[in-house]
PDB file of N, CA and C in Angstrom:
ATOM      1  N   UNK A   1       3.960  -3.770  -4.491  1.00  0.00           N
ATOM      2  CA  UNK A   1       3.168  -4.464  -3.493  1.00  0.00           C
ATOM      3  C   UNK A   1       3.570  -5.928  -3.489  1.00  0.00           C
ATOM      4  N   UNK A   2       3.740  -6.366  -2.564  1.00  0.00           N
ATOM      5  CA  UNK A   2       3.857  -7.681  -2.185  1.00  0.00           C
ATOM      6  C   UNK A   2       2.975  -9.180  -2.304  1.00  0.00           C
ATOM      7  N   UNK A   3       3.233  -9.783  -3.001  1.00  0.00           N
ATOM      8  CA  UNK A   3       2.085 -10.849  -3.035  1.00  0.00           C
ATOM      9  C   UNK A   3       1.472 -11.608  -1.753  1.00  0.00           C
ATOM     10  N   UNK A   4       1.512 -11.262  -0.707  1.00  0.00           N
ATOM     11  CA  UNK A   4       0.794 -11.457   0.503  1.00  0.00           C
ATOM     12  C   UNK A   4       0.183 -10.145   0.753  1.00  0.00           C
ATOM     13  N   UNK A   5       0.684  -8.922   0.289  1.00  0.00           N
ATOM     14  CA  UNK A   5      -0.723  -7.621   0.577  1.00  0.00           C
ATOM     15  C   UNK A   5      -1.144  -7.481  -0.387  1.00  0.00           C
ATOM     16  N   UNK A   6      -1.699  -8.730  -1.674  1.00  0.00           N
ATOM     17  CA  UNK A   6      -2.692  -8.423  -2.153  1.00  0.00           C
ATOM     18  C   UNK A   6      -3.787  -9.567  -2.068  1.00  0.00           C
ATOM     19  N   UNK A   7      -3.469 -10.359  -0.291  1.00  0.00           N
ATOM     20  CA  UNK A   7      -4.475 -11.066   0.066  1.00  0.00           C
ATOM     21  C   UNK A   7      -5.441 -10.406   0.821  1.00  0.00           C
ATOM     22  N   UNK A   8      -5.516  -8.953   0.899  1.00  0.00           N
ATOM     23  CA  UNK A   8      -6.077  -8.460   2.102  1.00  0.00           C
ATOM     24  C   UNK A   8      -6.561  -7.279   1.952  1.00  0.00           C
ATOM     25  N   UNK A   9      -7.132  -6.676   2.817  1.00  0.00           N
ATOM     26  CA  UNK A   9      -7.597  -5.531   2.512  1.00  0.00           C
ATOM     27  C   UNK A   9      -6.947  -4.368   3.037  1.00  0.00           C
ATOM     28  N   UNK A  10      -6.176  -4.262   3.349  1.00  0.00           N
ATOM     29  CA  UNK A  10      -5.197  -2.958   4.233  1.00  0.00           C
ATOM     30  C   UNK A  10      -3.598  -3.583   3.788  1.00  0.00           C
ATOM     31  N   UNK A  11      -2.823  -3.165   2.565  1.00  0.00           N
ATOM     32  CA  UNK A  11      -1.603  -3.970   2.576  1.00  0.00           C
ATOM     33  C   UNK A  11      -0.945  -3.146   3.504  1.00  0.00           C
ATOM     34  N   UNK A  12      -0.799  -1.789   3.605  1.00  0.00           N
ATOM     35  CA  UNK A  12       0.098  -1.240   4.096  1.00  0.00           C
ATOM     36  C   UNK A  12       0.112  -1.472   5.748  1.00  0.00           C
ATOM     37  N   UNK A  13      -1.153  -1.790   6.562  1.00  0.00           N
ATOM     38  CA  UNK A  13      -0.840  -2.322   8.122  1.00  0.00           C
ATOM     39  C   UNK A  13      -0.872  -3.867   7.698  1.00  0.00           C
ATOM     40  N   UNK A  14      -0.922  -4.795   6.506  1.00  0.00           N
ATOM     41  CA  UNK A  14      -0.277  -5.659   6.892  1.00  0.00           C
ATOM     42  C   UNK A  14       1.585  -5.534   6.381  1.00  0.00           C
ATOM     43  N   UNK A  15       2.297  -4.855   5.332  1.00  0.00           N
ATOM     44  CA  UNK A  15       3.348  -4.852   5.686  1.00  0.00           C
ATOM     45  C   UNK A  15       4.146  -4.470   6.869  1.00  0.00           C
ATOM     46  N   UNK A  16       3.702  -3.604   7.372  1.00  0.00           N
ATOM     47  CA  UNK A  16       3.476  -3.058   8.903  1.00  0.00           C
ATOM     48  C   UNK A  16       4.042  -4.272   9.691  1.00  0.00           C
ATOM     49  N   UNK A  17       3.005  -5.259   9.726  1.00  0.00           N
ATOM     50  CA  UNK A  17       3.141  -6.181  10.447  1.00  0.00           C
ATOM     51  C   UNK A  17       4.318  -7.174  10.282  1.00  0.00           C
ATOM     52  N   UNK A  18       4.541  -7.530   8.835  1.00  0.00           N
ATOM     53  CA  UNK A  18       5.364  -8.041   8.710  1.00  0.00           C
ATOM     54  C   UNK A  18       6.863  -7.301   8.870  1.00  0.00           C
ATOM     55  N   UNK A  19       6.562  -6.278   8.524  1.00  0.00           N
ATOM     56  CA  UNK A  19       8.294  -5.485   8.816  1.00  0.00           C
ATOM     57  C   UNK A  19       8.380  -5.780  10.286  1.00  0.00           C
ATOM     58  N   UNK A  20       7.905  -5.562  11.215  1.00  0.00           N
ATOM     59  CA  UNK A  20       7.635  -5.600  12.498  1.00  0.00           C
ATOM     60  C   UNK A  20       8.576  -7.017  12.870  1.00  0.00           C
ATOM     61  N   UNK A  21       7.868  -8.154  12.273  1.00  0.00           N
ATOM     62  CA  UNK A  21       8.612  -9.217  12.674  1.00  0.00           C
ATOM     63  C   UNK A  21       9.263  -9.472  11.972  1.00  0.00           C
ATOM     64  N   UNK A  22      10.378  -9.228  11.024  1.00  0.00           N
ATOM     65  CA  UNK A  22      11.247  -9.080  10.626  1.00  0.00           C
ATOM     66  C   UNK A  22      12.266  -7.978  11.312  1.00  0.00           C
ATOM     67  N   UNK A  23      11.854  -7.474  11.987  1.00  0.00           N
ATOM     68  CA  UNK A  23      12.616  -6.458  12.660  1.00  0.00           C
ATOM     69  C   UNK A  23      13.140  -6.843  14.115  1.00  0.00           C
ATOM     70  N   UNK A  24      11.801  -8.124  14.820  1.00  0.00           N
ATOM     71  CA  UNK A  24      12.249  -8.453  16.309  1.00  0.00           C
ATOM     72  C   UNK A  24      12.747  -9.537  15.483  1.00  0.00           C
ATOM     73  N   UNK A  25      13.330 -10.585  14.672  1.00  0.00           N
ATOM     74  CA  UNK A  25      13.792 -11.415  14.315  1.00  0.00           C
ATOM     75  C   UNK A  25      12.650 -12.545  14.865  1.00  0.00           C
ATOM     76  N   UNK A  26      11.771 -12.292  14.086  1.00  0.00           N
ATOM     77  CA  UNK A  26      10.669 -13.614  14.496  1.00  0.00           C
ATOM     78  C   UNK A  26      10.579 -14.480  13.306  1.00  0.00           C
ATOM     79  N   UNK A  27      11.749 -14.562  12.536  1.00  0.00           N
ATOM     80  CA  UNK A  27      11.792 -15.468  11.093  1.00  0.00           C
ATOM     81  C   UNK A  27      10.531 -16.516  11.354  1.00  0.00           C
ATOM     82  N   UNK A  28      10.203 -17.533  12.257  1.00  0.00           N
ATOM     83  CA  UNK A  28       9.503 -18.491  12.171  1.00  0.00           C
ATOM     84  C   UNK A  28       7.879 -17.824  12.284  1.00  0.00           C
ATOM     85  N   UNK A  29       7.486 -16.930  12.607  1.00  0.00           N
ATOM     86  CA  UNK A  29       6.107 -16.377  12.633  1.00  0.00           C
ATOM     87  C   UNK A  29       6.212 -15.839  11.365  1.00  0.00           C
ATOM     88  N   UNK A  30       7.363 -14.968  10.483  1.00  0.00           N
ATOM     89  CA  UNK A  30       7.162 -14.318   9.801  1.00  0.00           C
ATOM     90  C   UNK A  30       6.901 -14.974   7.964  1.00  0.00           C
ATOM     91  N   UNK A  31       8.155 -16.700   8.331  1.00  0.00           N
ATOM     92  CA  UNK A  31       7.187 -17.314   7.364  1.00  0.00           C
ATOM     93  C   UNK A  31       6.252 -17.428   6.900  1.00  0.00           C
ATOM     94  N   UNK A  32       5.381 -18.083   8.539  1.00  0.00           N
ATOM     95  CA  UNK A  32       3.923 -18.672   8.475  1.00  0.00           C
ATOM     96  C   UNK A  32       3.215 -16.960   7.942  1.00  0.00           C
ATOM     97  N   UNK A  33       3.411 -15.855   8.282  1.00  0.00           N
ATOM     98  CA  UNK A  33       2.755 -15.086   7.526  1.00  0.00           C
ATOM     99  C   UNK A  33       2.660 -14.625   6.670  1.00  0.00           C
ATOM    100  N   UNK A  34       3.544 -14.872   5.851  1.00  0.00           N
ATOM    101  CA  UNK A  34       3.820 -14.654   4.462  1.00  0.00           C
ATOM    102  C   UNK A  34       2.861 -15.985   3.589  1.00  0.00           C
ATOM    103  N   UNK A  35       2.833 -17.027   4.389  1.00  0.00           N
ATOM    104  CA  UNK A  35       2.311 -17.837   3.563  1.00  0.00           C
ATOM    105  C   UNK A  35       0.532 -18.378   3.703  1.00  0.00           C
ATOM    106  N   UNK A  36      -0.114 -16.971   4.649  1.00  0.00           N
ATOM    107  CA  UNK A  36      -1.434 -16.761   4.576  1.00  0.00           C
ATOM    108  C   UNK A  36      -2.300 -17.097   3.752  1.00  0.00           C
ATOM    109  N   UNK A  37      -3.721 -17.227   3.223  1.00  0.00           N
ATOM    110  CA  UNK A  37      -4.071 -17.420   2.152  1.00  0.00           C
ATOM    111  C   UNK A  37      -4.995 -16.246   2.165  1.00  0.00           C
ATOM    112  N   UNK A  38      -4.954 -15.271   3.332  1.00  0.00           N
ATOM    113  CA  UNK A  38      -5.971 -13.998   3.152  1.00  0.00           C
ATOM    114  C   UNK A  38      -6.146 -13.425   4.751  1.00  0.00           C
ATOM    115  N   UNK A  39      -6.041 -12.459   4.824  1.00  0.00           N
ATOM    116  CA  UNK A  39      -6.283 -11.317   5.950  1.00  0.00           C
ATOM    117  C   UNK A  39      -7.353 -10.378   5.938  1.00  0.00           C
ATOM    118  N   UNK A  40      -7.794  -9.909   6.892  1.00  0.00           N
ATOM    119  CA  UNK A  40      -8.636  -8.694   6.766  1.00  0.00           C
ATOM    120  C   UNK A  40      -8.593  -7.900   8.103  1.00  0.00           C
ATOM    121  N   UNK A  41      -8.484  -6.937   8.280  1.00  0.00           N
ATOM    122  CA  UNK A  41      -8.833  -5.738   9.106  1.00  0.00           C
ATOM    123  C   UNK A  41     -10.267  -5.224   9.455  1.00  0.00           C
ATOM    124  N   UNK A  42     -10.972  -5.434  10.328  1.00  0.00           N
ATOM    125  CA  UNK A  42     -11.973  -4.891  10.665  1.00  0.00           C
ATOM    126  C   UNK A  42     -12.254  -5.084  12.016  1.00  0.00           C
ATOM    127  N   UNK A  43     -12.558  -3.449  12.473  1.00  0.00           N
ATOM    128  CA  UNK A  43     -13.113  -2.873  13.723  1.00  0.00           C
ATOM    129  C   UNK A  43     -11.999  -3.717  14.669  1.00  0.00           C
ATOM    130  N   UNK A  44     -10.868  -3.095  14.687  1.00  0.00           N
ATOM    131  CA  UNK A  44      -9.957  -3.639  15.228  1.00  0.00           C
ATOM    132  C   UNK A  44      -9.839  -5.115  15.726  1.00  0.00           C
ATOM    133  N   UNK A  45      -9.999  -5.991  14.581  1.00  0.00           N
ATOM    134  CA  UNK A  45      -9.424  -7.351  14.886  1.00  0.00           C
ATOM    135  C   UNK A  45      -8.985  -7.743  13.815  1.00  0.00           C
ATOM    136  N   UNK A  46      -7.734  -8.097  13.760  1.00  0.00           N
ATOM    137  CA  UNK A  46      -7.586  -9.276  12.053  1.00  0.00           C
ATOM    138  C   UNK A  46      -7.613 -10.197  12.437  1.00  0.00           C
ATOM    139  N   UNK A  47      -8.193 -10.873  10.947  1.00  0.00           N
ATOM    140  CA  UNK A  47      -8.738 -11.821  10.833  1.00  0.00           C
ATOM    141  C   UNK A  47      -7.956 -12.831   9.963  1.00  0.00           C
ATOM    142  N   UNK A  48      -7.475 -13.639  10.090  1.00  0.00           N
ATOM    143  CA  UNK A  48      -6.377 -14.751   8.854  1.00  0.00           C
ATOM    144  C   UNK A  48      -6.902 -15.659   8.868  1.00  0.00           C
ATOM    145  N   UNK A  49      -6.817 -16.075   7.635  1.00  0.00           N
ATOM    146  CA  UNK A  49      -6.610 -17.124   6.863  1.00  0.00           C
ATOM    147  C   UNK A  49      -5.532 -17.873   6.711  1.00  0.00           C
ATOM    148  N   UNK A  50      -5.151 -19.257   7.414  1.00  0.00           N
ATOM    149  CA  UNK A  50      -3.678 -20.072   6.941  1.00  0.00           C
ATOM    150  C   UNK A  50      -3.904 -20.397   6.017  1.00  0.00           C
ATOM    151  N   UNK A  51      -2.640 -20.211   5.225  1.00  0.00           N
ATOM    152  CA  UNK A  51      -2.002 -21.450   3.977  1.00  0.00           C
ATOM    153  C   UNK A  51      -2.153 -22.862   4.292  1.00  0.00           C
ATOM    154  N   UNK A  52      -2.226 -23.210   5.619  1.00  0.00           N
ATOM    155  CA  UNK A  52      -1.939 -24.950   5.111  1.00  0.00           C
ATOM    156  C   UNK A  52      -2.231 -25.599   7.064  1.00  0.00           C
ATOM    157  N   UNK A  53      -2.107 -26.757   6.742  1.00  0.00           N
ATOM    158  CA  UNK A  53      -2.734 -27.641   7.708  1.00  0.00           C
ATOM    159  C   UNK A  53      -1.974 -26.931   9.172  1.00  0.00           C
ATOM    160  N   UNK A  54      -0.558 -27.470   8.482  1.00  0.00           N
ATOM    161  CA  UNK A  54       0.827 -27.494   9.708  1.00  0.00           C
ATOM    162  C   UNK A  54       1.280 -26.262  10.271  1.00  0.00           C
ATOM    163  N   UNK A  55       0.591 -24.702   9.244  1.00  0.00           N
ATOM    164  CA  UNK A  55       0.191 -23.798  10.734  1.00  0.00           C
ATOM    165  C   UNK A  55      -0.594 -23.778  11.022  1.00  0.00           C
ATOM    166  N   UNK A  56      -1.889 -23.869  10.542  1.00  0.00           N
ATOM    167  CA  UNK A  56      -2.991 -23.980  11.540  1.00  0.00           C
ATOM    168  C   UNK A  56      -2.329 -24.579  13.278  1.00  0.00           C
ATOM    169  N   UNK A  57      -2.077 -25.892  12.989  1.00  0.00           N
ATOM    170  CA  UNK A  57      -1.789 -26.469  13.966  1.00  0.00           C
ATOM    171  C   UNK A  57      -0.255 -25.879  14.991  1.00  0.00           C
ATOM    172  N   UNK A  58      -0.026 -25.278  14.211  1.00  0.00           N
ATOM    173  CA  UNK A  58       1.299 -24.519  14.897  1.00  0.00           C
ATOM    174  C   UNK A  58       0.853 -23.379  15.751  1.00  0.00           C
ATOM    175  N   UNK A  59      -0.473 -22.733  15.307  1.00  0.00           N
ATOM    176  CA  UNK A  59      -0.979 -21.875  15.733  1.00  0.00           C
ATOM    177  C   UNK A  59      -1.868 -22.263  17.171  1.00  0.00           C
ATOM    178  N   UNK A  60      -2.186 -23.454  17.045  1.00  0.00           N
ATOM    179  CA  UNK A  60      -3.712 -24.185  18.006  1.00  0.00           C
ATOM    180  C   UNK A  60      -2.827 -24.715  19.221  1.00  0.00           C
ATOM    181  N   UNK A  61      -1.456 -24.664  19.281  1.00  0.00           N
ATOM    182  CA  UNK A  61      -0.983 -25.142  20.020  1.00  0.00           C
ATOM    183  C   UNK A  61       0.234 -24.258  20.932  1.00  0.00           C
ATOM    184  N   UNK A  62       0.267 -24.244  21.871  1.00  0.00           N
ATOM    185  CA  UNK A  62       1.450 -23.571  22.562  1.00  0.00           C
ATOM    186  C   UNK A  62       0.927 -21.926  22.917  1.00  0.00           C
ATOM    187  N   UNK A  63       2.456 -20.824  22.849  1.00  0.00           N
ATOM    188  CA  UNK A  63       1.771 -19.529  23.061  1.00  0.00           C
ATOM    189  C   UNK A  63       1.723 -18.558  21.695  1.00  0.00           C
ATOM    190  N   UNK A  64       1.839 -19.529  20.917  1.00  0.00           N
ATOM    191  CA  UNK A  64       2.330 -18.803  19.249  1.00  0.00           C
ATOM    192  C   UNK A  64       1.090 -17.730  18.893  1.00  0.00           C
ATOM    193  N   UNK A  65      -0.202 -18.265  18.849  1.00  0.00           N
ATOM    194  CA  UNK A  65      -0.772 -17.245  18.281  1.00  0.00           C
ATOM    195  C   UNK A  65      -0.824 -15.806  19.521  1.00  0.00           C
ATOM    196  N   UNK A  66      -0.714 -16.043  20.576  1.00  0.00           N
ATOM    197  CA  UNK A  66      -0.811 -15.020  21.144  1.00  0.00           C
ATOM    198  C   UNK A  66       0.750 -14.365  21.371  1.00  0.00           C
ATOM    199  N   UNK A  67       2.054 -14.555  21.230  1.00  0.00           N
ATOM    200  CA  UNK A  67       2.888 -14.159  20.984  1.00  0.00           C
ATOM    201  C   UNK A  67       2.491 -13.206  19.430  1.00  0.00           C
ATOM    202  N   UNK A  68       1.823 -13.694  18.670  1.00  0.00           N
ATOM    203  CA  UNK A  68       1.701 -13.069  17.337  1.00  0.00           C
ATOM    204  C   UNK A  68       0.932 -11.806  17.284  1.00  0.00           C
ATOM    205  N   UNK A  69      -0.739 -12.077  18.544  1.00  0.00           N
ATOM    206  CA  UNK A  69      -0.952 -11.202  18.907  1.00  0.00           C
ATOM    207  C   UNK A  69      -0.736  -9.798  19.331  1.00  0.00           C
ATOM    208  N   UNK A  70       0.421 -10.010  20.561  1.00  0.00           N
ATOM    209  CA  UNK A  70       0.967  -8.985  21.084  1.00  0.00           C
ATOM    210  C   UNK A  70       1.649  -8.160  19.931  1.00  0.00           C
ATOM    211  N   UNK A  71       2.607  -9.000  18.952  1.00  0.00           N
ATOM    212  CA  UNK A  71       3.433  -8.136  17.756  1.00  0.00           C
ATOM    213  C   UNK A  71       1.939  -7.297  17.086  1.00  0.00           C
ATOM    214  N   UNK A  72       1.247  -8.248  17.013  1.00  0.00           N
ATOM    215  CA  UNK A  72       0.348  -7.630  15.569  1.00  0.00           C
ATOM    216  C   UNK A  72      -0.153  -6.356  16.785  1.00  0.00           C
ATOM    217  N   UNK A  73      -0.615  -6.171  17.674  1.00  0.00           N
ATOM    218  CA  UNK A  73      -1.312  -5.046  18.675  1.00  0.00           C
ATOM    219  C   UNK A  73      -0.111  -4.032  18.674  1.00  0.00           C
ATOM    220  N   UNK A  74       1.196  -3.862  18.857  1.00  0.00           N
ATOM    221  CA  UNK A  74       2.151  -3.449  18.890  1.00  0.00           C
ATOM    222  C   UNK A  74       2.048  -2.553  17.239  1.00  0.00           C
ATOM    223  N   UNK A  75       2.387  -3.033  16.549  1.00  0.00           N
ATOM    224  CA  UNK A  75       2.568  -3.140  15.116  1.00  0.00           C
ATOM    225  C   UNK A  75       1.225  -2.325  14.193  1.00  0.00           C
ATOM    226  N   UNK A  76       0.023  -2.738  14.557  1.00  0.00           N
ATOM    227  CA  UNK A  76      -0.881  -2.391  14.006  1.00  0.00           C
ATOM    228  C   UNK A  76      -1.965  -1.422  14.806  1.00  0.00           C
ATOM    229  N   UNK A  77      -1.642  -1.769  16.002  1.00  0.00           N
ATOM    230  CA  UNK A  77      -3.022  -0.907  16.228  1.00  0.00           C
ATOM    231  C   UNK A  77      -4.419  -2.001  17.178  1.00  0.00           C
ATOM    232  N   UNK A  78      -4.220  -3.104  16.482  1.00  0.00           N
ATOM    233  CA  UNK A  78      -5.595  -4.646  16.166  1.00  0.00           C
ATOM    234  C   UNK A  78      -5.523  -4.223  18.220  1.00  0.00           C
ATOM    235  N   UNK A  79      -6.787  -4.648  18.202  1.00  0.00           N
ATOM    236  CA  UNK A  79      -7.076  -5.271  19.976  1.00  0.00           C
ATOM    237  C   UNK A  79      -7.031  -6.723  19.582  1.00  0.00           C
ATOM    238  N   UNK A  80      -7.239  -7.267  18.824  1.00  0.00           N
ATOM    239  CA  UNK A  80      -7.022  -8.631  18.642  1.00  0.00           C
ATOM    240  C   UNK A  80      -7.149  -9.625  17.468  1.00  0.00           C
ATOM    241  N   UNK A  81      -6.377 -10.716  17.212  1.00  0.00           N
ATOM    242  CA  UNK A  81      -6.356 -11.753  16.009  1.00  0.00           C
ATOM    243  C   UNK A  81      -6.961 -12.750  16.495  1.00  0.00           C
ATOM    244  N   UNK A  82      -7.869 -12.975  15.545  1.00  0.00           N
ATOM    245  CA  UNK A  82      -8.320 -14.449  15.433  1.00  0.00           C
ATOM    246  C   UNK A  82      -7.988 -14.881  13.879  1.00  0.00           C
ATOM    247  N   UNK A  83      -7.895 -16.354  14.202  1.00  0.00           N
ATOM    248  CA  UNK A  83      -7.644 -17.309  13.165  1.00  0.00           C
ATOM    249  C   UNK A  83      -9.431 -17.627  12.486  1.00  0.00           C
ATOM    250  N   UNK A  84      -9.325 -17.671  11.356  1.00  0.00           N
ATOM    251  CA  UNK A  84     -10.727 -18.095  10.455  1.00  0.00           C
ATOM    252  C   UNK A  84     -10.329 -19.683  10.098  1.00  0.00           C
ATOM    253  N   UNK A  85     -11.360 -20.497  10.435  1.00  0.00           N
ATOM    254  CA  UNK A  85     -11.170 -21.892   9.912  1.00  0.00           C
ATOM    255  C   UNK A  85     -11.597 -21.871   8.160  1.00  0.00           C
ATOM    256  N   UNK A  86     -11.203 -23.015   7.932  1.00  0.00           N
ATOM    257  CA  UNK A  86     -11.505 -23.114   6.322  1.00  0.00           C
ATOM    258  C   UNK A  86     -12.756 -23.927   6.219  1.00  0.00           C
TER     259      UNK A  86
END
């Protein structure tokens, strides 16, 4: 197991996710998800936790989190991601 699926509660749809973008070559999303500080799955939405200021803000801006969306809906199953503030 991976030390980012044991921030969460479902590792195997979050490796899922990450193979996923590693697979469309989304290296720059697939950082920021590796460097999560916690996920969760429930009633089809995940839920994350960032690692750090500068994705948050990578996320709050532009079409990134919903580009991430579509992979993670693709990938997992989710109707939708939201970001959890700290």
């Amino acid at each position: 197991m991976s030390q980012a699926s044991a921030k969460g509660n479902n590792p195997e749809l979050w490796d899922r996710l990450l193979a996923e973008l590693d697979d469309k070559l989304q290296l720059g999303l697939l950082d920021r998800m590796k460097r999560v500080k916690a996920y969760h799955f429930e009633s089809g939405i995940l839920f994350i936790e960032l690692g750090n200021a500068e994705d948050e803000g990578y996320f709050k801006k532009g079409g990134a989190l919903q580009h991430l969306e579509l992979i993670a809906q693709d990938a997992t199953g989710v109707r939708e991601l939201r970001l959890r503030e700290k």
